[in-house]
Protein backbone atom coordinates (compact mmCIF):
# COMPACT_ATOMS: atom_id res chain seq x y z
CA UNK A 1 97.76 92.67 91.71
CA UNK A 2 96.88 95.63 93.85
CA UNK A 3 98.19 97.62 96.40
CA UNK A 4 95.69 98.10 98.66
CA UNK A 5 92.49 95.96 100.16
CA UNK A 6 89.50 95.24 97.69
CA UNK A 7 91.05 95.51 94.67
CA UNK A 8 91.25 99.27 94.65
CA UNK A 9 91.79 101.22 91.04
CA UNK A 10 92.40 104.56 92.54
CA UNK A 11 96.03 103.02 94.17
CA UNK A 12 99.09 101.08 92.56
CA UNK A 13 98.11 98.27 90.53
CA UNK A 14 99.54 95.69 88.29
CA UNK A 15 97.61 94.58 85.29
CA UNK A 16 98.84 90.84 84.26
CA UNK A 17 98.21 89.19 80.49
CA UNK A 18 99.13 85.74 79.76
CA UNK A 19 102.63 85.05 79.57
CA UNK A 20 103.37 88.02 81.61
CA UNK A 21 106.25 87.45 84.34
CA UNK A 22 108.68 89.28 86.36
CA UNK A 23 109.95 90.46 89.78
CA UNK A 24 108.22 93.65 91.05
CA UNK A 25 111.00 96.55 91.82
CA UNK A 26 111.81 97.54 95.04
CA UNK A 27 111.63 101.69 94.07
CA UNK A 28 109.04 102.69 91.99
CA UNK A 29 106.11 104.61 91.77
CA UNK A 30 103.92 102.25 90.93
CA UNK A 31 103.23 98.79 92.64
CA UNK A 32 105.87 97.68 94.79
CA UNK A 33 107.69 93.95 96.13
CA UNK A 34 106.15 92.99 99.78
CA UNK A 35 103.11 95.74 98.75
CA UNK A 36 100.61 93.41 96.92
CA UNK A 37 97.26 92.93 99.39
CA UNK A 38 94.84 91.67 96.82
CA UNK A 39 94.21 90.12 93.89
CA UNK A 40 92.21 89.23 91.19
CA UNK A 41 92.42 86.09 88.92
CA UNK A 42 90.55 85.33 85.60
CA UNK A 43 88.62 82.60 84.53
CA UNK A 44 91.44 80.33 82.27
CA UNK A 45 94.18 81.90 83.96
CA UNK A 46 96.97 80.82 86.98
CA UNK A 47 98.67 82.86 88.64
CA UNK A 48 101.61 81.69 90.63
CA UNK A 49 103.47 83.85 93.16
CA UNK A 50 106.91 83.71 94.97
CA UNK A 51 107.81 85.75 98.11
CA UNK A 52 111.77 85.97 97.28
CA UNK A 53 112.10 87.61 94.15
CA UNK A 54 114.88 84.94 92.90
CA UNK A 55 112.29 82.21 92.81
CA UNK A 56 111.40 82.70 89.61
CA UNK A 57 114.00 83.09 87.42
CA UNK A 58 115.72 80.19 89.74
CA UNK A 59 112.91 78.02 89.06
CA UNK A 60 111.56 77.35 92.59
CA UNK A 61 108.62 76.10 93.35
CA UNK A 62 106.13 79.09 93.76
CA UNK A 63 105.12 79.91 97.73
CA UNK A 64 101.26 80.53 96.07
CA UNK A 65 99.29 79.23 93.02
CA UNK A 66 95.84 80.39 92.48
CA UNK A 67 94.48 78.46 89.76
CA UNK A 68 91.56 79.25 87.54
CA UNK A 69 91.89 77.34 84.66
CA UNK A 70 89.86 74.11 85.63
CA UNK A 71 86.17 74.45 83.16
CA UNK A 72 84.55 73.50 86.59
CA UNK A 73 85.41 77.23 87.68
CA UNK A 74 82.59 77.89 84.89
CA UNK A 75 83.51 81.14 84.11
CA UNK A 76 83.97 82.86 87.69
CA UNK A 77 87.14 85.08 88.29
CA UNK A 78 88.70 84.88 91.60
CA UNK A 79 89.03 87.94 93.95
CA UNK A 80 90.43 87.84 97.31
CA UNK A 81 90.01 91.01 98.53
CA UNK A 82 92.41 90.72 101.30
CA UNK A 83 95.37 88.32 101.69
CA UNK A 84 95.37 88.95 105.19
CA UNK A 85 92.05 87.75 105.60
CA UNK A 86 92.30 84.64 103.89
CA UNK A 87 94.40 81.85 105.88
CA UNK A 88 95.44 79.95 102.64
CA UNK A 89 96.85 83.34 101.32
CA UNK A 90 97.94 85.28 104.43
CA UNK A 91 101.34 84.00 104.60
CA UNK A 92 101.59 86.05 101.16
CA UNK A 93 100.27 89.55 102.23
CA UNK A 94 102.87 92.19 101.90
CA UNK A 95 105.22 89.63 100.65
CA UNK A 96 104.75 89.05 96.69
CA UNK A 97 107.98 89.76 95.04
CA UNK A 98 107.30 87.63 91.75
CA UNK A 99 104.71 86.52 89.32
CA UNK A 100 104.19 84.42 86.66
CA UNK A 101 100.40 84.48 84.78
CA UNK A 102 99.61 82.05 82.06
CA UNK A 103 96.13 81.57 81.06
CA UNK A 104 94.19 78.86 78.68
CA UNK A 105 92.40 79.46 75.20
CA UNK A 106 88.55 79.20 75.65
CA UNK A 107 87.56 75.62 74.29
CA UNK A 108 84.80 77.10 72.35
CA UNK A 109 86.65 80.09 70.80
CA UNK A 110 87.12 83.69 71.51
């Protein structure tokens, strides 16, 4: 999850493992909620997103789900450089207050 357009390293980011879940913090000073403009997903891995930042730990549906974990995706990460730019994912830009990222062993081994 990053703050800025193109997946920028030199601003806020937030680096996600499987299993990894939370609500981001309204105060920091590191990645912010409603500050998340791009994102990448890996190969195995879904990443579901929810724009109130009850949702969940409520257990509501999630407003976005990016998933990767289909072996069709053979291997490709997902990058969407700008949420704003994409209409499936623009209703999310500036508005990701929680994550959830959970990601599939490789059938072959590591």
């Amino acid at each position: 999850l990053y703050d800025e357009e193109k997946c920028k390293r030199s601003e806020d980011y937030l680096e996600l493992r499987s299993g990894d879940q939370g609500v981001l913090p309204l105060l920091t000073t590191g990645l912010r909620r409603n500050d998340v403009e791009s994102l990448i997903v890996r190969y195995r891995c879904k990443l579901e997103l929810w724009d109130d930042d009850g949702g969940l730990e409520s257990g509501a549906q999630p407003d976005l789900v990016i998933d990767r974990t289909s072996r069709t995706n053979l291997g490709r990460n997902k990058y969407v450089d700008s949420l704003a730019d994409k209409d499936e994912y623009e209703h999310m830009n500036e508005k990701i207050s929680a994550y959830r990222c959970t990601c599939r062993e490789s059938t072959f081994g590591k």
